[in-house]
N, C-alpha and C. Protein backbone atom coordinates (compact mmCIF):
# COMPACT_ATOMS: atom_id res chain seq x y z
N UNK A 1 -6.00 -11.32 -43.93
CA UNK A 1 -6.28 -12.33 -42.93
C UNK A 1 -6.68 -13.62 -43.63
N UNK A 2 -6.18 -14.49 -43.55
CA UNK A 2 -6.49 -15.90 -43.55
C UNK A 2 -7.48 -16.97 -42.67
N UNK A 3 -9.01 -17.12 -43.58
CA UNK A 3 -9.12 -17.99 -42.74
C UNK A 3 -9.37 -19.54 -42.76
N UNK A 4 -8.94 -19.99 -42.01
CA UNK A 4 -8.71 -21.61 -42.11
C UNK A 4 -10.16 -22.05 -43.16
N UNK A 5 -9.57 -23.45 -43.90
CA UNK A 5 -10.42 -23.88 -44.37
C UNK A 5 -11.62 -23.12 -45.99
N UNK A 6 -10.96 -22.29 -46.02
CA UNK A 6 -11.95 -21.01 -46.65
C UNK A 6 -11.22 -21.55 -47.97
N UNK A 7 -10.24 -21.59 -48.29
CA UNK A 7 -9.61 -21.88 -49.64
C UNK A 7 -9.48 -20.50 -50.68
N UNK A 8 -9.82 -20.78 -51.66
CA UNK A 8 -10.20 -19.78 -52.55
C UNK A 8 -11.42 -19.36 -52.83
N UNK A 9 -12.57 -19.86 -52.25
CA UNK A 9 -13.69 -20.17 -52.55
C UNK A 9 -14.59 -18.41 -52.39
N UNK A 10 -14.06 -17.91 -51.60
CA UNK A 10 -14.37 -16.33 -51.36
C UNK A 10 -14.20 -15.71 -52.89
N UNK A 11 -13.05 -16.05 -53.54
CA UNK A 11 -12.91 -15.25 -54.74
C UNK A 11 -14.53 -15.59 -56.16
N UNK A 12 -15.25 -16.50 -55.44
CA UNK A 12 -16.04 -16.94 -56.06
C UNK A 12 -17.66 -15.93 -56.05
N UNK A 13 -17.54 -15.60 -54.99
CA UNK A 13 -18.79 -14.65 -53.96
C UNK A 13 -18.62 -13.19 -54.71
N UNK A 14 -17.28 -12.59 -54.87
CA UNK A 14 -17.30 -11.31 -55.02
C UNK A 14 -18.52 -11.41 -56.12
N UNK A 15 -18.13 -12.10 -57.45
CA UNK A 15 -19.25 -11.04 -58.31
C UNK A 15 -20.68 -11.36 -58.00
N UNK A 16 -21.14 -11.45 -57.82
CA UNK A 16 -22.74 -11.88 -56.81
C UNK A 16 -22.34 -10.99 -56.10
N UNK A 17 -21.70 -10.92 -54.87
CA UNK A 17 -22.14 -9.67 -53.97
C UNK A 17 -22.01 -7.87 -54.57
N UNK A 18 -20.87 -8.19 -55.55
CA UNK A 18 -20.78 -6.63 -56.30
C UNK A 18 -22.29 -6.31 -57.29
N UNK A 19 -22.90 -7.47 -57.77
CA UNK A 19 -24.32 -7.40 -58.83
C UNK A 19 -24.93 -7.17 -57.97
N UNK A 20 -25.39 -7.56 -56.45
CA UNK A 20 -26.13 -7.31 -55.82
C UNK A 20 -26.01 -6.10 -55.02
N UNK A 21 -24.83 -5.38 -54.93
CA UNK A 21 -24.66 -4.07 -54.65
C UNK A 21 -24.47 -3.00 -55.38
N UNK A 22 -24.60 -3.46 -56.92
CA UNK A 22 -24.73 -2.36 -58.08
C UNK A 22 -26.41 -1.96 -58.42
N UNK A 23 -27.42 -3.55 -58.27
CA UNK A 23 -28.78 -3.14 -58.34
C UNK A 23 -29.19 -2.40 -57.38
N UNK A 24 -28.70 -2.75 -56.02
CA UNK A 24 -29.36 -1.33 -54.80
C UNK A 24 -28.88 -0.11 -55.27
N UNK A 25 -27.71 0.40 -56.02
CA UNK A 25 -27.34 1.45 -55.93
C UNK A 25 -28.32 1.67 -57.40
N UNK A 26 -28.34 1.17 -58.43
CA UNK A 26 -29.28 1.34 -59.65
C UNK A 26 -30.58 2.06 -59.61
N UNK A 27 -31.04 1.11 -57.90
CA UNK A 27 -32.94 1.51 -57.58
C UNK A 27 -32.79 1.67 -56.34
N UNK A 28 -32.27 3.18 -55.98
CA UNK A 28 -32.32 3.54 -55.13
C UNK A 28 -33.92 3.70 -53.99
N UNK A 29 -34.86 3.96 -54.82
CA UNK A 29 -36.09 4.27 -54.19
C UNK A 29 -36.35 2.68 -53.45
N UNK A 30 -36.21 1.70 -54.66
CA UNK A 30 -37.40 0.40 -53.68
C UNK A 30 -35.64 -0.23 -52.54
N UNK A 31 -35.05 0.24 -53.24
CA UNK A 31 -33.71 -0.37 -51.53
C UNK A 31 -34.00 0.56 -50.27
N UNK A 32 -33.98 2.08 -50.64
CA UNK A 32 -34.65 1.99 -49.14
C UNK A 32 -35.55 1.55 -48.98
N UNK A 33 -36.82 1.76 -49.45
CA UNK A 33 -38.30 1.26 -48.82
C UNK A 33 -38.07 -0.32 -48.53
N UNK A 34 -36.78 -1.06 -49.03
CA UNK A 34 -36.59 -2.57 -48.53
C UNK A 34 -35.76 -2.14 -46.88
N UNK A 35 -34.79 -0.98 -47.13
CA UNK A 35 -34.00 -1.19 -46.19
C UNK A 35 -34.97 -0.95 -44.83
N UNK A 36 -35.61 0.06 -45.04
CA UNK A 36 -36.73 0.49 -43.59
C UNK A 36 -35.98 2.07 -43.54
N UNK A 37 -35.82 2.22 -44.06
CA UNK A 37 -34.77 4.34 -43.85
C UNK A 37 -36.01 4.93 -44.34
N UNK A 38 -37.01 4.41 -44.76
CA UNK A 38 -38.75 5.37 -44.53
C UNK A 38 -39.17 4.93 -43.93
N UNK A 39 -38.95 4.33 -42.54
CA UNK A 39 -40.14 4.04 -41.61
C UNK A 39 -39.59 4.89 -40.20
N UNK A 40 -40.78 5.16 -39.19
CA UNK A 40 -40.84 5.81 -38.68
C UNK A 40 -39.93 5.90 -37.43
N UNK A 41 -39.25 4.43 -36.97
CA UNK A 41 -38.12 3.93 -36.35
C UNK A 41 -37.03 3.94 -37.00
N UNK A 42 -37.04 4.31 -37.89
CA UNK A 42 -35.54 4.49 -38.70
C UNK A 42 -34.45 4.91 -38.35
N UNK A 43 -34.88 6.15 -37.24
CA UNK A 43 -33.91 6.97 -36.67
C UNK A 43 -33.46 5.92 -35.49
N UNK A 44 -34.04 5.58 -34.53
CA UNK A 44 -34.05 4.31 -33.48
C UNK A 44 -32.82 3.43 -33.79
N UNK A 45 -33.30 2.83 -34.91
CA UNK A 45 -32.02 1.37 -34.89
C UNK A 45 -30.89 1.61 -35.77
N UNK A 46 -31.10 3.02 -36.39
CA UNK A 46 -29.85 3.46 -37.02
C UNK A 46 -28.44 3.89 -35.91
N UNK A 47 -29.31 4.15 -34.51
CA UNK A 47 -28.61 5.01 -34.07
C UNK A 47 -27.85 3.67 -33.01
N UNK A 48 -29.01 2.61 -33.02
CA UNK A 48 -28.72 1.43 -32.26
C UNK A 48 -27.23 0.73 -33.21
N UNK A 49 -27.46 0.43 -34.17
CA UNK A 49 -26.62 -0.09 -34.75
C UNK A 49 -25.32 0.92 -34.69
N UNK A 50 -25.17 1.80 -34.96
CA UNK A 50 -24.21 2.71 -35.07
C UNK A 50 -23.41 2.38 -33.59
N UNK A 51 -24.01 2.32 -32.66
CA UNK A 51 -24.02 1.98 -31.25
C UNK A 51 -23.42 1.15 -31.00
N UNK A 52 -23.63 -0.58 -31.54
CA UNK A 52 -23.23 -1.91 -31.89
C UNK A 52 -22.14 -1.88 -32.43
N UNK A 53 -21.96 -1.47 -33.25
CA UNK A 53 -20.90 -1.28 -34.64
C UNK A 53 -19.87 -0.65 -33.82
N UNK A 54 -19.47 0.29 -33.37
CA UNK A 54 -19.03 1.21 -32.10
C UNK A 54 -17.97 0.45 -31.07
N UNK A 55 -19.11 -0.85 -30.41
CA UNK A 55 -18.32 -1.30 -29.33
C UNK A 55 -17.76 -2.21 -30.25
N UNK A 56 -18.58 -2.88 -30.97
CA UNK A 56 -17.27 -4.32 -31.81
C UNK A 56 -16.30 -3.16 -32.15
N UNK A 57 -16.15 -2.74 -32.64
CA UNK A 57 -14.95 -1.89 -33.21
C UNK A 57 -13.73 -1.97 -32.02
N UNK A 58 -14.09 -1.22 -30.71
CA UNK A 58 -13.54 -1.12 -30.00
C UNK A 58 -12.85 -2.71 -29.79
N UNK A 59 -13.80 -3.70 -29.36
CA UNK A 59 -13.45 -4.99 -28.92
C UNK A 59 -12.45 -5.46 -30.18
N UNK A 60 -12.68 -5.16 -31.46
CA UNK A 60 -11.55 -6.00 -32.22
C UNK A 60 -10.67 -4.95 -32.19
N UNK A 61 -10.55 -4.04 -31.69
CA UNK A 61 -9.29 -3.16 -31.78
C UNK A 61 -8.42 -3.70 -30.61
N UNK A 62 -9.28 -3.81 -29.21
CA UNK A 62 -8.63 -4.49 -28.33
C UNK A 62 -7.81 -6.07 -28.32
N UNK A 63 -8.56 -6.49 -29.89
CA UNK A 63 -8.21 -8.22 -29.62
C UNK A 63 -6.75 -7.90 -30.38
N UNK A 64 -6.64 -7.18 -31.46
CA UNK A 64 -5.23 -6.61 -31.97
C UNK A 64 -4.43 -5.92 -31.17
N UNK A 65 -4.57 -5.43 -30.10
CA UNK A 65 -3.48 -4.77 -29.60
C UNK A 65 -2.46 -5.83 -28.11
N UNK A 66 -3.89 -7.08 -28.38
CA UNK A 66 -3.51 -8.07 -27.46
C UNK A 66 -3.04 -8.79 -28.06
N UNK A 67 -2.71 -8.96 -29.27
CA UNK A 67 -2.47 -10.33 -30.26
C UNK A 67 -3.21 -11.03 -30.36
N UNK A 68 -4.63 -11.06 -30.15
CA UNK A 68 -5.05 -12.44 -30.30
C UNK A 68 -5.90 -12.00 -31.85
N UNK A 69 -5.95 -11.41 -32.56
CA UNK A 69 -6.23 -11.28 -34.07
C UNK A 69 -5.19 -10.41 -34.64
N UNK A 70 -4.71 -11.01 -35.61
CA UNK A 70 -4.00 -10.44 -36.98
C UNK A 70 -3.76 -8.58 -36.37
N UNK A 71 -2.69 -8.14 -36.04
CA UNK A 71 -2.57 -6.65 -35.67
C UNK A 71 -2.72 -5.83 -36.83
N UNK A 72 -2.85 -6.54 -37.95
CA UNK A 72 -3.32 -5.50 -39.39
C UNK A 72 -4.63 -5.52 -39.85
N UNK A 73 -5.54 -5.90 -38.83
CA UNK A 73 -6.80 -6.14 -39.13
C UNK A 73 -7.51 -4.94 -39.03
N UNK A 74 -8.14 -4.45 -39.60
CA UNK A 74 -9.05 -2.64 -39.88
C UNK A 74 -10.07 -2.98 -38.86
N UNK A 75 -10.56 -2.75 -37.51
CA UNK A 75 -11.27 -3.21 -36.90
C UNK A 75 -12.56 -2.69 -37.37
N UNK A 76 -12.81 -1.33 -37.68
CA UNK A 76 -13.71 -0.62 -38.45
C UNK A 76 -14.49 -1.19 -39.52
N UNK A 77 -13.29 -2.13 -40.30
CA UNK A 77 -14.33 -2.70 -41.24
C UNK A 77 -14.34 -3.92 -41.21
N UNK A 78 -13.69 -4.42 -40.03
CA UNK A 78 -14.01 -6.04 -39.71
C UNK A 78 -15.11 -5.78 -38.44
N UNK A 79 -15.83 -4.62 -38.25
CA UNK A 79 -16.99 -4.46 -37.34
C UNK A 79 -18.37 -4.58 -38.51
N UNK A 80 -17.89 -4.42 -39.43
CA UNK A 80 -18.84 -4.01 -40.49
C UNK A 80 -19.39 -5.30 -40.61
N UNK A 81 -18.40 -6.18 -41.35
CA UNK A 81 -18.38 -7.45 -41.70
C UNK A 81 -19.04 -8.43 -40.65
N UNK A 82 -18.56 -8.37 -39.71
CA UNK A 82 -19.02 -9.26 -38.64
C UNK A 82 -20.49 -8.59 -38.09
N UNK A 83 -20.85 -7.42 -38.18
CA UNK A 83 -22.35 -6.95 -38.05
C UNK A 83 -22.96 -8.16 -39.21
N UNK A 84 -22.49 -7.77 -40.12
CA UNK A 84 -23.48 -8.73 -41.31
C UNK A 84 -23.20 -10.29 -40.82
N UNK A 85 -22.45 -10.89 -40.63
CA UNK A 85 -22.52 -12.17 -40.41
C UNK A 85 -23.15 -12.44 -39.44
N UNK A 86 -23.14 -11.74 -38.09
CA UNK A 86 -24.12 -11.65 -37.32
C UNK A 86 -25.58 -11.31 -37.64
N UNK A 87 -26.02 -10.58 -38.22
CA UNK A 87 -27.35 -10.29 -38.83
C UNK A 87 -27.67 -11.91 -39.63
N UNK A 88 -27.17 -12.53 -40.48
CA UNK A 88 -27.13 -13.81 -41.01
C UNK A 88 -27.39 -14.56 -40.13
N UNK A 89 -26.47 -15.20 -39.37
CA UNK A 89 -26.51 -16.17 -38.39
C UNK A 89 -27.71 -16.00 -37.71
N UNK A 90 -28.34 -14.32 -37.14
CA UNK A 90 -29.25 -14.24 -36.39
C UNK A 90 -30.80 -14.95 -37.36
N UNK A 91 -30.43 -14.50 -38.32
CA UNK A 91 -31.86 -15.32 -39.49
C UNK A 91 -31.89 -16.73 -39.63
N UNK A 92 -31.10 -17.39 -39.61
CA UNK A 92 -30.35 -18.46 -39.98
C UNK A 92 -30.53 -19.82 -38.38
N UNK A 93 -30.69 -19.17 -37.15
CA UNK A 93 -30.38 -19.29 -36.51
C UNK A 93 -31.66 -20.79 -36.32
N UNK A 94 -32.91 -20.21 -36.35
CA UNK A 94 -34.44 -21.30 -36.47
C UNK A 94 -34.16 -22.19 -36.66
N UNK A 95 -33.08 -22.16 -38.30
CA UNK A 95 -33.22 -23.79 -38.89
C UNK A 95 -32.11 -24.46 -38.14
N UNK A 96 -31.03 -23.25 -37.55
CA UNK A 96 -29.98 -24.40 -37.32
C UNK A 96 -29.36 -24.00 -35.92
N UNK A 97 -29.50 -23.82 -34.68
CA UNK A 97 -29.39 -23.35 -33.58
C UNK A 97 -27.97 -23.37 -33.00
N UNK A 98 -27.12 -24.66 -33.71
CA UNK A 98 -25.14 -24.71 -33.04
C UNK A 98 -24.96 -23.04 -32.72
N UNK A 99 -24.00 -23.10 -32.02
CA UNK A 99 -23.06 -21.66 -32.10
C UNK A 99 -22.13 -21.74 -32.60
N UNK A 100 -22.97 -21.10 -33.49
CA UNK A 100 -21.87 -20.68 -34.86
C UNK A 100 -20.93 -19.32 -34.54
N UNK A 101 -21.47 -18.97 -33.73
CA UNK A 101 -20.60 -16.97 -33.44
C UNK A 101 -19.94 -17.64 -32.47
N UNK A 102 -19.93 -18.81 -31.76
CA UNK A 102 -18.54 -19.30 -31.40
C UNK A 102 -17.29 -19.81 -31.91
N UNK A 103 -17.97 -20.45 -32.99
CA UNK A 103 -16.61 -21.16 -33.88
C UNK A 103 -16.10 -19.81 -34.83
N UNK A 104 -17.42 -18.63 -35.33
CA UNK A 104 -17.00 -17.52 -36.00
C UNK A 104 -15.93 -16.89 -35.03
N UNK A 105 -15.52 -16.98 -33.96
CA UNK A 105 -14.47 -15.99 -33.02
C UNK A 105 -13.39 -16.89 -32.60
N UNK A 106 -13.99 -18.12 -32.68
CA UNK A 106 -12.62 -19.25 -32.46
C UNK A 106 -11.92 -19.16 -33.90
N UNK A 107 -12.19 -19.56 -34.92
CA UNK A 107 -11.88 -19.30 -36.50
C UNK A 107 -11.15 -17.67 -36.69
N UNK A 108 -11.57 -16.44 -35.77
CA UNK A 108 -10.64 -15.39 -36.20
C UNK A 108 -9.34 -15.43 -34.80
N UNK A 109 -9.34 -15.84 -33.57
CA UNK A 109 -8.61 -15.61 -32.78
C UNK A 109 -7.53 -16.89 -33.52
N UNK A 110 -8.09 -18.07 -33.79
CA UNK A 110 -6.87 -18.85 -34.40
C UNK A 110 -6.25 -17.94 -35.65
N UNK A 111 -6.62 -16.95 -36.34
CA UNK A 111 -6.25 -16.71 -37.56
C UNK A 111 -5.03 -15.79 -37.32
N UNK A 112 -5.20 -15.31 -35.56
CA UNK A 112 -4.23 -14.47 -35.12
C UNK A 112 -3.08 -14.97 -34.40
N UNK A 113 -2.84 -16.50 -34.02
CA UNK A 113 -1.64 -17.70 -33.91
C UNK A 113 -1.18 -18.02 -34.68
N UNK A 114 -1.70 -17.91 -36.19
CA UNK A 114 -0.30 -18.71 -37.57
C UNK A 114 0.56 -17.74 -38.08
C-alpha cells in the first residue's frame, strides 16, 4: 500500500522500531511490568482490546471487499497497526487536538483510488 506523501521516509523508522523491539524482547521482566500484564486488570483490557482489534479487522475487511482500500490489504495486521496509531494520536491528542484519525482514513481510502 502506498501512502501519499510518505516518500521513502518509512524505510528510515524500521531500525529504531526493530532496536526497540529487540530490547523488550532482551528484558522481558521490566517490559511487562512496563506493559501492565502484572496488574490486576490485565485480564480486563486485554480482553477489551482483543475486542477492538476484532471489529477494526472486520471494518477494514469490509472497506476491501467494497473497494474503498487496496483489496490486498491484510486487514488483521492493518488492525494491528492502526490500534497503535490510534493509541498515539490518543496521547498526542492534549498538545494537538485536529482530527488526525480523519485525515488517517481519508489518506487510506484515497490509497484505495490510485
Amino acid at each position: 500500500m502506498r501512502i501519499p506523501g510518505l516518500g521513502g521516509h518509512h524505510r528510515q523508522w524500521s531500525p529504531a522500531a526493530s532496536s526497540a523491539s529487540s530490547f523488550s524482547e532482551s528484558t522481558p521482566k521490566p517490559a511487562r511490568r512496563f506493559s501492565g500484564m502484572e496488574h490486576p486488570a490485565h485480564e480486563y483490557f486485554r480482553d477489551r482490546y482483543r475486542t477492538a482489534r476484532d471489529a477494526l479487522t472486520r471494518a477494514i475487511a469490509d472497506l476491501c471487499e467494497s473497494c474503498r482500500v487496496p483489496a490486498d490489504l491484510d486487514p488483521d495486521r492493518f488492525a494491528v497497526l492502526a490500534m497503535a496509531v490510534l493509541d498515539g494520536l490518543q496521547t498526542q491528542w492534549p498538545y494537538d487536538p485536529a482530527d488526525h484519525v480523519a485525515y488517517l482514513w481519508e489518506l487510506i481510502e484515497r490509497s484505495g483510488t490510485s
